[in-house]
Protein backbone atom coordinates (compact mmCIF):
# COMPACT_ATOMS: atom_id res chain seq x y z
CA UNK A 1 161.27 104.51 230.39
CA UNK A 2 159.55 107.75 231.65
CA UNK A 3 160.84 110.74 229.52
CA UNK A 4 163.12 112.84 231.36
CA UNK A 5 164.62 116.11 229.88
CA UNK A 6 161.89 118.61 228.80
CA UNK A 7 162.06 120.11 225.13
CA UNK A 8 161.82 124.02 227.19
CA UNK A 9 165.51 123.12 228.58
CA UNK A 10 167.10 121.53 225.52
CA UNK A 11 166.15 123.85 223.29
CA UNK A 12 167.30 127.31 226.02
CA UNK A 13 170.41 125.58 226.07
CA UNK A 14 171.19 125.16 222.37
CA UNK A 15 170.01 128.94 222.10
CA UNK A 16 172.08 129.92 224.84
CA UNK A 17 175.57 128.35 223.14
CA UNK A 18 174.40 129.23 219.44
CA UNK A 19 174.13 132.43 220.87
CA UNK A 20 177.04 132.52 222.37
CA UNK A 21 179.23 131.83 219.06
CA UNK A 22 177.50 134.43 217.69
CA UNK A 23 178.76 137.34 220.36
CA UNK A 24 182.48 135.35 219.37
CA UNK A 25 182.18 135.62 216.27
CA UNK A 26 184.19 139.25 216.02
CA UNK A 27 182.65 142.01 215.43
CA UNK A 28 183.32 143.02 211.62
CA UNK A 29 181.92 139.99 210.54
CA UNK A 30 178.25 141.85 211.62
CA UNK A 31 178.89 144.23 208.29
CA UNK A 32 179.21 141.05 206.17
CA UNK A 33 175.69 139.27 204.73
CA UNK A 34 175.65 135.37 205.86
CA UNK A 35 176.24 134.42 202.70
CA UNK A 36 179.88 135.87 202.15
CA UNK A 37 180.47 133.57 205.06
CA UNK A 38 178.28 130.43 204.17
CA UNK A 39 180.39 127.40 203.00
CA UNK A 40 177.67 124.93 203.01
CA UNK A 41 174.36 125.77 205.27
CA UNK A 42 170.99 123.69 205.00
CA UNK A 43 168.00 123.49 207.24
CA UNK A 44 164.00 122.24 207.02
CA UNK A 45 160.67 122.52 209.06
CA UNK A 46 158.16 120.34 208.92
CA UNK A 47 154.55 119.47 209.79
CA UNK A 48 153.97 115.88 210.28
CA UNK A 49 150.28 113.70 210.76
CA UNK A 50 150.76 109.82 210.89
CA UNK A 51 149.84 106.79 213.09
CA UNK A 52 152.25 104.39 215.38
CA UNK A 53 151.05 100.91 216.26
CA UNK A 54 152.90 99.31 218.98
CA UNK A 55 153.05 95.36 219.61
CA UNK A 56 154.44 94.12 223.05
CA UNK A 57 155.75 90.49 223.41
CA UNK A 58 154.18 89.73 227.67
CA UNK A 59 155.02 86.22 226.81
CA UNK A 60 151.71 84.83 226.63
CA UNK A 61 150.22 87.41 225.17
CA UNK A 62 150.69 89.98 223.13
CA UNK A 63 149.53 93.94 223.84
CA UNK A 64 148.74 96.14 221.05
CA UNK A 65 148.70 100.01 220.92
CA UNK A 66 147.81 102.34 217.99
CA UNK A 67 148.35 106.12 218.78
CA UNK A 68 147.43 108.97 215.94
CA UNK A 69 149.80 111.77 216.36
CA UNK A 70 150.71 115.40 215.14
CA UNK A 71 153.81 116.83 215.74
CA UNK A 72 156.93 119.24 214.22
CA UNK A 73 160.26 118.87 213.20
CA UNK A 74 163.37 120.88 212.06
CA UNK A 75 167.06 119.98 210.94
CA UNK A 76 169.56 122.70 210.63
CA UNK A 77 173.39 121.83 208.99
CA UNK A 78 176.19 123.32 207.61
CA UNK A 79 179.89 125.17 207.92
CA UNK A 80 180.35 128.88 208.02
CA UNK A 81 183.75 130.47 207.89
CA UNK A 82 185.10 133.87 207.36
CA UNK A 83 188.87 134.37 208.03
CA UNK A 84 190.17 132.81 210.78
CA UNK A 85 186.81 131.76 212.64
CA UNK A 86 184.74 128.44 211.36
CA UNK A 87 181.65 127.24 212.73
CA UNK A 88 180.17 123.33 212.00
CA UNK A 89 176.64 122.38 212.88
CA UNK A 90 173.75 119.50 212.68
CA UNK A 91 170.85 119.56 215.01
CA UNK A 92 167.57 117.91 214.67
CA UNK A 93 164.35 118.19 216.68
CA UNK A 94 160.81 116.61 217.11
CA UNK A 95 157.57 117.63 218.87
CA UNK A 96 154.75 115.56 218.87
CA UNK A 97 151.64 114.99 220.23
CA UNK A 98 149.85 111.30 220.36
CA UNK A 99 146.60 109.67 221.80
CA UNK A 100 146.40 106.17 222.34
CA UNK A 101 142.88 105.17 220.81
CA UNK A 102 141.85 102.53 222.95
CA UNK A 103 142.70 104.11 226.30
CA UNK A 104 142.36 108.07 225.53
CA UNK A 105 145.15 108.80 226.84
CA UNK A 106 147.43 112.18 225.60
CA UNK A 107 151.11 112.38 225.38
CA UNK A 108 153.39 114.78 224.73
CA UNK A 109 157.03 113.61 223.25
CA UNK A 110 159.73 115.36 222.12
CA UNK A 111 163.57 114.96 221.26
CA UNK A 112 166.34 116.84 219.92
CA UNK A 113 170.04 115.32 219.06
CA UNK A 114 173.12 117.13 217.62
CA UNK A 115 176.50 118.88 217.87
CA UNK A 116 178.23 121.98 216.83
CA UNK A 117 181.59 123.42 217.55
CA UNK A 118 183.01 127.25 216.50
CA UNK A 119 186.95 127.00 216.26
CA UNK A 120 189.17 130.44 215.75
CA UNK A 121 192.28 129.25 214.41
CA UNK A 122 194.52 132.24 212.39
CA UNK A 123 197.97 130.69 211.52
CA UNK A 124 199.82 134.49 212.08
CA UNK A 125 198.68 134.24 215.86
CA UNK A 126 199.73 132.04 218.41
CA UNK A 127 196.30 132.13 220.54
CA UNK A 128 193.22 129.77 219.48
CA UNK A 129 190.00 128.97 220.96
CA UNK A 130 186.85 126.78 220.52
CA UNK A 131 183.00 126.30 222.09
CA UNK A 132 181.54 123.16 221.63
CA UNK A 133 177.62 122.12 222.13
CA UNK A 134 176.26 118.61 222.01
CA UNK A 135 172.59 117.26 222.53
CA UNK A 136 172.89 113.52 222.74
CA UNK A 137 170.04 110.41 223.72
CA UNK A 138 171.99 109.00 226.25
CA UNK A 139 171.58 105.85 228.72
CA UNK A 140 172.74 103.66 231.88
CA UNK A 141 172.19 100.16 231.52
CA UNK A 142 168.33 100.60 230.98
CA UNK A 143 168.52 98.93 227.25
CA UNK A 144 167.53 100.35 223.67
CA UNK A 145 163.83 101.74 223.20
CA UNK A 146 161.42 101.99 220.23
CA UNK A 147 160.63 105.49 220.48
CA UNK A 148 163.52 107.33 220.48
CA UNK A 149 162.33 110.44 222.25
CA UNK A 150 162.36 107.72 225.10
CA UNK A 151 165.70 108.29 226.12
CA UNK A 152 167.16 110.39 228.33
CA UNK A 153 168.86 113.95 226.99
CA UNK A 154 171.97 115.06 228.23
CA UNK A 155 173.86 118.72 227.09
CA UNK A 156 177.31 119.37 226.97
CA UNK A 157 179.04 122.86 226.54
CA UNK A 158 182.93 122.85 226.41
CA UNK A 159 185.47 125.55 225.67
CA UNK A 160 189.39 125.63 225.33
CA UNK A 161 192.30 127.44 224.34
CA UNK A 162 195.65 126.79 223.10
CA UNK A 163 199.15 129.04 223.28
CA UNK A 164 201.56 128.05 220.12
CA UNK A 165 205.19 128.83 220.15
CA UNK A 166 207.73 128.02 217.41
CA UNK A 167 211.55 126.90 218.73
CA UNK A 168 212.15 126.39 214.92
CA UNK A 169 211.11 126.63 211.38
CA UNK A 170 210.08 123.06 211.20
CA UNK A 171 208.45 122.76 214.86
CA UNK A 172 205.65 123.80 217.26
CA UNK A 173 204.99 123.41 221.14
CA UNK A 174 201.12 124.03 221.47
CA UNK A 175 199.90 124.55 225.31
CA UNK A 176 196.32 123.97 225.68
CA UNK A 177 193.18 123.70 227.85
CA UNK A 178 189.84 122.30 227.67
CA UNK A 179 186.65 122.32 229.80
CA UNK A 180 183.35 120.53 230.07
CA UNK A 181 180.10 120.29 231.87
CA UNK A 182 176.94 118.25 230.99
CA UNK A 183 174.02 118.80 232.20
CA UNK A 184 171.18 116.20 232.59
CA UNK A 185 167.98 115.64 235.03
CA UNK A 186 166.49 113.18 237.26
CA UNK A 187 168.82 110.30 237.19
CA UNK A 188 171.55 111.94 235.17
CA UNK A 189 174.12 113.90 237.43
CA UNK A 190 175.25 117.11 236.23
CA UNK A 191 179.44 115.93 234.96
CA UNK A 192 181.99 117.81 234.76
CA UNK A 193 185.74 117.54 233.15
CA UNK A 194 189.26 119.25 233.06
CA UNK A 195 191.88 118.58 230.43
CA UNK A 196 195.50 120.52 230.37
CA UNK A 197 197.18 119.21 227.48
CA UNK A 198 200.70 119.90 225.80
CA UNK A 199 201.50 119.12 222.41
CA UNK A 200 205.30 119.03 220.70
CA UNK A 201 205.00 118.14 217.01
CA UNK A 202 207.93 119.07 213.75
CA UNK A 203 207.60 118.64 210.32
CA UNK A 204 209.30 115.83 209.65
CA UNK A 205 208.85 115.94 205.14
CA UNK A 206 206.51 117.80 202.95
CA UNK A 207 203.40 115.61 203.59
CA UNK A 208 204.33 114.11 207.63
CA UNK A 209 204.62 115.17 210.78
CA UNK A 210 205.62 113.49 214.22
CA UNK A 211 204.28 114.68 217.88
CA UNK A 212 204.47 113.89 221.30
CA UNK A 213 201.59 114.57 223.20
CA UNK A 214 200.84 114.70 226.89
CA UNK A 215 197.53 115.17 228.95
CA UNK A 216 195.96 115.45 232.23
CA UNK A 217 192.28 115.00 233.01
CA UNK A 218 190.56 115.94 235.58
CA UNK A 219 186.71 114.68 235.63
CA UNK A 220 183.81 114.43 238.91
CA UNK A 221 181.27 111.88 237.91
CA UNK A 222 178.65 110.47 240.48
CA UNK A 223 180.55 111.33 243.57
CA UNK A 224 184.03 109.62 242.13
CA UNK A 225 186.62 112.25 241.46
CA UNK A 226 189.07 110.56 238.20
CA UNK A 227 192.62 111.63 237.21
CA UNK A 228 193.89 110.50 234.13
CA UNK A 229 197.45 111.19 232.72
CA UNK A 230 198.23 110.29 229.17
CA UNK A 231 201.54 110.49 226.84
CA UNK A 232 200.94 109.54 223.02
CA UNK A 233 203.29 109.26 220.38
CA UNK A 234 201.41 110.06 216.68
CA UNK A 235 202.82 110.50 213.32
CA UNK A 236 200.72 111.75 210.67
CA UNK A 237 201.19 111.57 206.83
CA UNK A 238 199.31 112.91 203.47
CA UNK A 239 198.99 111.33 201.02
CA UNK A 240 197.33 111.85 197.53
CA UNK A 241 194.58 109.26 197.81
CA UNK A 242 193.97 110.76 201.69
CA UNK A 243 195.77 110.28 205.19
CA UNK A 244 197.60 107.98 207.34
CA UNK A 245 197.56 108.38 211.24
CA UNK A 246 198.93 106.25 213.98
CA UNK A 247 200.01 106.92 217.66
CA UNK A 248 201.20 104.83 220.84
CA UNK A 249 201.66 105.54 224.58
CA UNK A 250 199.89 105.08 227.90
CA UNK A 251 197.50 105.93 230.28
CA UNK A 252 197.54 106.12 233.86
CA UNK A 253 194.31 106.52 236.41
CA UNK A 254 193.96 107.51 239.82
CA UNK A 255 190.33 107.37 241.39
CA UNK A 256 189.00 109.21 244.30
CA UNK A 257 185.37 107.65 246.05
CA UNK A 258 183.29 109.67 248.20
CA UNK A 259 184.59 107.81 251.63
CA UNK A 260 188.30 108.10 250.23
CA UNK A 261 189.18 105.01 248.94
CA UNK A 262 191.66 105.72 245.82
CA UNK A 263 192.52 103.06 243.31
CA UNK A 264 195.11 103.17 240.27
CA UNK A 265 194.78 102.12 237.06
CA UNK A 266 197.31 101.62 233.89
CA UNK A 267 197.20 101.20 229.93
CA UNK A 268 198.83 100.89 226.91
CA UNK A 269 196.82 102.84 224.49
CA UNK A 270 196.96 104.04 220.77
CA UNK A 271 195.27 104.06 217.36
CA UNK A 272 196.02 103.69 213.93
CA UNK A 273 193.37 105.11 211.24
CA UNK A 274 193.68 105.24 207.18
CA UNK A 275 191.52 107.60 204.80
CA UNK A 276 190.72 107.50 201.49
CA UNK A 277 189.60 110.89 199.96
CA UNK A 278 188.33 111.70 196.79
CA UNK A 279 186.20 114.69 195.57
CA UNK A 280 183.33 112.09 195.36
CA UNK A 281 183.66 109.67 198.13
CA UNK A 282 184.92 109.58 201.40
CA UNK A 283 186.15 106.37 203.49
CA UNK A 284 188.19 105.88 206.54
CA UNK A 285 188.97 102.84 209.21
CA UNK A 286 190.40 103.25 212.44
CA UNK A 287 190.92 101.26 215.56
CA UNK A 288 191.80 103.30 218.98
CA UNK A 289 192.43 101.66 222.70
CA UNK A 290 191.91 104.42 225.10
CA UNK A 291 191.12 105.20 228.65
CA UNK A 292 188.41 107.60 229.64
CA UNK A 293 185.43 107.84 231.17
CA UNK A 294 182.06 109.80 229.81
CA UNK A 295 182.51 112.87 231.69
CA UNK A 296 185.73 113.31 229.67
CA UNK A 297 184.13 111.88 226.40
CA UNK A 298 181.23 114.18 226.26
CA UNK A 299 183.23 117.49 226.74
CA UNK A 300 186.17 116.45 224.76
CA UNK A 301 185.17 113.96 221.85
CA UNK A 302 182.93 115.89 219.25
CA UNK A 303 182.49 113.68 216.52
CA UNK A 304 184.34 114.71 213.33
CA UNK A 305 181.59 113.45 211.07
CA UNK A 306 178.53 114.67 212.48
CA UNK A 307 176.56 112.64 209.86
CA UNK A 308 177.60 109.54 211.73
CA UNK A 309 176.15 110.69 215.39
CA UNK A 310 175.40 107.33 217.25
CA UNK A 311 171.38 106.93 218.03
CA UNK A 312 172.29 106.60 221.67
CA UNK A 313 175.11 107.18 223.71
CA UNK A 314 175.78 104.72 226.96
CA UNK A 315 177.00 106.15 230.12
CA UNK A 316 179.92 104.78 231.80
CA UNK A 317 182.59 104.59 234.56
CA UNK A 318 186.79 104.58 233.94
CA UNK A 319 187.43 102.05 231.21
CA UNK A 320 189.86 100.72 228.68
CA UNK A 321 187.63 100.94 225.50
CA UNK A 322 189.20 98.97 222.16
CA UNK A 323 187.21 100.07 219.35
CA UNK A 324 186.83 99.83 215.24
CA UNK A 325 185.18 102.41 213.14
CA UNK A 326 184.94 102.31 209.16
CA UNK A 327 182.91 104.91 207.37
CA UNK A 328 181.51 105.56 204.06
CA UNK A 329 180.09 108.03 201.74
CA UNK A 330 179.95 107.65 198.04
CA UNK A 331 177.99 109.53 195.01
CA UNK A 332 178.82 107.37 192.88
CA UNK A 333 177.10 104.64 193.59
CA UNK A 334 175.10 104.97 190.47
CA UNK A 335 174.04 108.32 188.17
CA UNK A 336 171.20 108.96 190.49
CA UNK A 337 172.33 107.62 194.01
CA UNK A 338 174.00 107.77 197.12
CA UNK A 339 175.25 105.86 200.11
CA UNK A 340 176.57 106.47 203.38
CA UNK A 341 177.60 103.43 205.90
CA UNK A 342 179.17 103.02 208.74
CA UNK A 343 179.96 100.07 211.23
CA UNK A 344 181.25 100.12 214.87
CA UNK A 345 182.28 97.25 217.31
CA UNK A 346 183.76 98.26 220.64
CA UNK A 347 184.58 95.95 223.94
CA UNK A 348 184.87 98.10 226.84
CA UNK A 349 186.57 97.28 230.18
CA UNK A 350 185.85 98.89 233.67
CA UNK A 351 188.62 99.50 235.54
CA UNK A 352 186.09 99.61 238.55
CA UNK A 353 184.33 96.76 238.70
CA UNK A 354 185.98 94.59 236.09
CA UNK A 355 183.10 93.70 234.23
CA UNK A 356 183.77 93.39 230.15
CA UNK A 357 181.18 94.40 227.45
CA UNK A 358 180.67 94.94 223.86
CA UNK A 359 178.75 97.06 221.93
CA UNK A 360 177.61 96.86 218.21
CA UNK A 361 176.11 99.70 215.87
CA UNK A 362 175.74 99.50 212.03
CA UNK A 363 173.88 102.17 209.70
CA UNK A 364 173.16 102.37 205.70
CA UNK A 365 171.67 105.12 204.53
CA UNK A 366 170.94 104.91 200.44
CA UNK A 367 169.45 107.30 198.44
CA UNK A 368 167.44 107.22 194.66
CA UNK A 369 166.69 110.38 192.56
CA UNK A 370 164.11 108.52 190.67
CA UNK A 371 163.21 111.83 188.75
CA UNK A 372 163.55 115.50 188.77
CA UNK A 373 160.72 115.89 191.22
CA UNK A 374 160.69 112.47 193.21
CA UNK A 375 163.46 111.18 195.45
CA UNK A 376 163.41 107.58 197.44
CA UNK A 377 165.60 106.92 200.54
CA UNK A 378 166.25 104.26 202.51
CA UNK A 379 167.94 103.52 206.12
CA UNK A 380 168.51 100.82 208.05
CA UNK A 381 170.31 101.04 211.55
CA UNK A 382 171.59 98.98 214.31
CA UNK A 383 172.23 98.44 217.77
CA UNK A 384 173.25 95.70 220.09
CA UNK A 385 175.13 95.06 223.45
CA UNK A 386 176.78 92.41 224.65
CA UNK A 387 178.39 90.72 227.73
CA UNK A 388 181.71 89.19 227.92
CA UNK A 389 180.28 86.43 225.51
CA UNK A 390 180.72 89.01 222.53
CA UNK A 391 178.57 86.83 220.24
CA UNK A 392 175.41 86.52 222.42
CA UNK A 393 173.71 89.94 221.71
CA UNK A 394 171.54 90.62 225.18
CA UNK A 395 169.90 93.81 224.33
CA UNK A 396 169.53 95.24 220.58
CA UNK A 397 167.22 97.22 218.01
CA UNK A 398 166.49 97.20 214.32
CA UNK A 399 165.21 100.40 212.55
CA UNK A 400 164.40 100.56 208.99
CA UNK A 401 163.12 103.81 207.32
CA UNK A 402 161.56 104.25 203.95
CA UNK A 403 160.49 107.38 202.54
CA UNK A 404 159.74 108.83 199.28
CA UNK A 405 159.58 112.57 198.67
CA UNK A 406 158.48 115.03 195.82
CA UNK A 407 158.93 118.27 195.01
CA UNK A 408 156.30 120.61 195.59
CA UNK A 409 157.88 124.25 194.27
CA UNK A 410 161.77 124.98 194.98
CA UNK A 411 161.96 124.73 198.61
CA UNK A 412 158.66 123.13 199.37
CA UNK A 413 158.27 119.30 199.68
CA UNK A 414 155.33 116.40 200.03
CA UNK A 415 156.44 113.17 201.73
CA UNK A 416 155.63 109.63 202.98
CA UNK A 417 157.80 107.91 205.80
CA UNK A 418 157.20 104.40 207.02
CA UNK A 419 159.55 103.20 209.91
CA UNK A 420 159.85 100.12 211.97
CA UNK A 421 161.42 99.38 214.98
CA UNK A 422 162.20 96.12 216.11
CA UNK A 423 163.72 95.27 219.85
CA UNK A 424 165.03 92.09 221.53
CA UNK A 425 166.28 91.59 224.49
CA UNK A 426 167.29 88.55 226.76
CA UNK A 427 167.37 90.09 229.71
CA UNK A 428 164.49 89.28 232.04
CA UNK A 429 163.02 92.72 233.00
CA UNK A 430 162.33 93.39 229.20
CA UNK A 431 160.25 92.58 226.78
CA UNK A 432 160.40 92.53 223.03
CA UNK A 433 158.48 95.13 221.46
CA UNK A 434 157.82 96.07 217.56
CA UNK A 435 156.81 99.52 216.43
CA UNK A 436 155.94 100.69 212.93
CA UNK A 437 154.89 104.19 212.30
CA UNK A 438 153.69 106.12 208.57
CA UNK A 439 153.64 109.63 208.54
CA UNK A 440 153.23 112.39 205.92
CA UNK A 441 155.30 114.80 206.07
CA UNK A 442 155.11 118.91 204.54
CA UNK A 443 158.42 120.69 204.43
CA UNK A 444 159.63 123.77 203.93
CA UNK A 445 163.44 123.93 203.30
CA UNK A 446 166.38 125.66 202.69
CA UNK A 447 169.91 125.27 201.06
CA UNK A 448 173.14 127.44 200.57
CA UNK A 449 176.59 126.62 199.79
CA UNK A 450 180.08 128.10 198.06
CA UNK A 451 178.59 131.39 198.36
CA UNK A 452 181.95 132.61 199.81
């Protein structure tokens, strides 16, 4: 797969919306320092040298590649808030530059993935607002890929507002509405989505609350024109150890082709999640049956752990998606550890051409201070995609990363990755491939946090 998005584009638009929360962010906050306003805020840059070695399955043979490369990379996290105006961000980018050896070829690859989303939300004023920015890997039906920066790149901006009024001491009727584009080249079409939503919701103890909530979306994606009306029930309760959330309802879908033809569409949807929150770990499980499409997902479903960001995000028409998502992040693992995990299983229906899939993704990410100095990590991540058969797995990916880092000087670091990529597919216009990479890695870092 040809790269399609160049790094001159993603990165004007990230500027553009970072930029953009700064001008909301209101004016007095411009006599403050950053840190009166940094809750947590970390960030790196690094120089990278290292060598990839590629090995293609043809079938009966094998081809080989080995490419030395030099590139950059930067990661950039963290919460700011000040009164009644929050920002949350994670973005990471690479650069690089590789020659294959044996054919003297040059390429150029880059990638960047990520979210952020500023939120002004004072409880004395009935008017909110939010911007929202996501850089995701997305892709058709064209399969996983070894090299991540592969994949095509696709950025979403989104905005909304909401109007609260009070009819009583114990209740709320929020009015609200939300707006996306994403932008992509080549073969992604620019998508765009509408959502006018109105939430009712009353305190119904000390620690729960009920709400009914009704939607309409609005959403043009590759000439077909989607209306979706939704009406949820939810209840919502606190609890000492964490949360407990569940909701029911329905979704109807009207679709509009480019020669006219309309179809409708029905659901019964809902979603029931548990947390479990402590000041050192964090776990969660939920299962959710919507009805959506991606125009709507992309401008509307920022992830509320950004740590978990899927690898890759697959495009896709209307569909009833049933899915189950449990989380995990500990420190206590051990004195010196950590671990963060997360597993994912979805089967997704299209309402347009009635073809069922599933699709699989697991992570582990565990971590070693082995001494004051020296740190070891590991990750391992997966990705696979099925048919209706849910346990034949026609396209999927391995990764495994090990690297070990020391301490150089307080914000300076020496380190050595090794990663390996393994692919399989079934499918007949792919072939397995295996990639395994080392690199050494100089960073310069950063850190702040509580220095409210």
């Amino acid at each position: 797969m040809e790269r399609r998005a160049g790094i001159a584009n993603k990165y004007s638009l990230t500027t553009f919306f970072l930029g953009a929360c700064c001008i909301a962010w209101p004016s007095g906050a411009t006599a403050q320092s950053l840190s009166e306003s940094v809750k947590t805020l970390s960030g790196s840059a690094s120089v990278f040298t290292g060598v990839t070695h590629t090995r293609t399955d043809q079938g009966t043979s094998t081809d080989t590649n080995t490419e030395p490369s030099v590139g950059l990379s930067g990661q950039v996290g963290g919460t700011l808030e000040r009164g009644a105006n929050s920002l949350a961000l994670q973005y990471g980018g690479t650069l690089e530059t590789s020659r294959d050896t044996a054919g003297g070829d040059q390429t150029d690859n880059s990638s960047i993935t990520g979210a952020s989303r500023y939120t002004h939300f004072d409880p004395s004023s009935r008017f909110d607002f939010n911007l929202g920015h996501t850089v995701s890997s997305v892709r058709n039906d064209t399969g996983f890929v070894v090299n991540p920066s592969s994949y095509d790149t696709q950025n979403t901006l989104s905005a909304g507002a909401g109007l609260r009024f009070y009819p009583g001491e114990l209740s709320t009727l929020r009015f609200s509405a939300q707006a996306g584009r994403s932008f992509g080249k080549d073969s992604l079409n620019d998508q765009e989505s509408y959502t006018a939503t109105s939430e009712f919701s009353r305190r119904l103890s000390e620690r729960s609350t009920g709400s009914l909530n009704v939607s309409r979306s609005w959403s043009d994606e590759r000439g077909t024109d989607i209306t979706i009306d939704s009406a949820q029930l939810v209840y919502n309760l606190q609890m000492e150890s964490g949360y407990f959330s569940i909701g029911a309802g329905g979704s109807n879908a009207d679709t509009e082709y480019t020669g006219g033809t309309t179809s409708q569409y029905d659901a019964v949807t809902g979603f029931v999640e548990r947390g479990w929150v402590t000041s050192d770990w964090r776990t969660s499980i939920k299962y959710e049956r919507s009805m959506s499409d991606s125009a709507t997902d992309l401008s509307l479903n920022l992830p509320p752990v950004f740590s978990f960001l899927p690898d890759t995000v697959k495009l896709r028409d209307l569909s009833v998606v049933d899915s189950l998502l449990i989380t995990h992040n500990t420190q206590q693992v051990c004195d010196v550890c950590n671990l963060g995990v997360y597993a994912e299983g979805s089967i997704l229906e299209s309402q347009l051409s009635g073809a069922t899939t599933h699709e699989y993704r697991v992570g582990v990410d565990l971590g070693f201070q082995l001494t004051a100095l020296q740190r070891l990590n590991f990750g391992y991540s997966w990705q696979g995609d099925a048919d209706e058969d849910a346990s034949v797995i026609v396209d999927q990916i391995h990764r495994f990363t090990t690297a070990w880092t020391r301490q150089l000087a307080e914000n300076t670091s020496f380190g050595v990755e090794f990663r390996q990529s393994y692919l399989r597919s079934k499918l007949a216009a792919r072939s397995d491939q295996d990639q395994f990479e080392l690199r050494f890695v100089l960073s310069r870092g950063f850190a702040l946090s509580g220095l409210r």
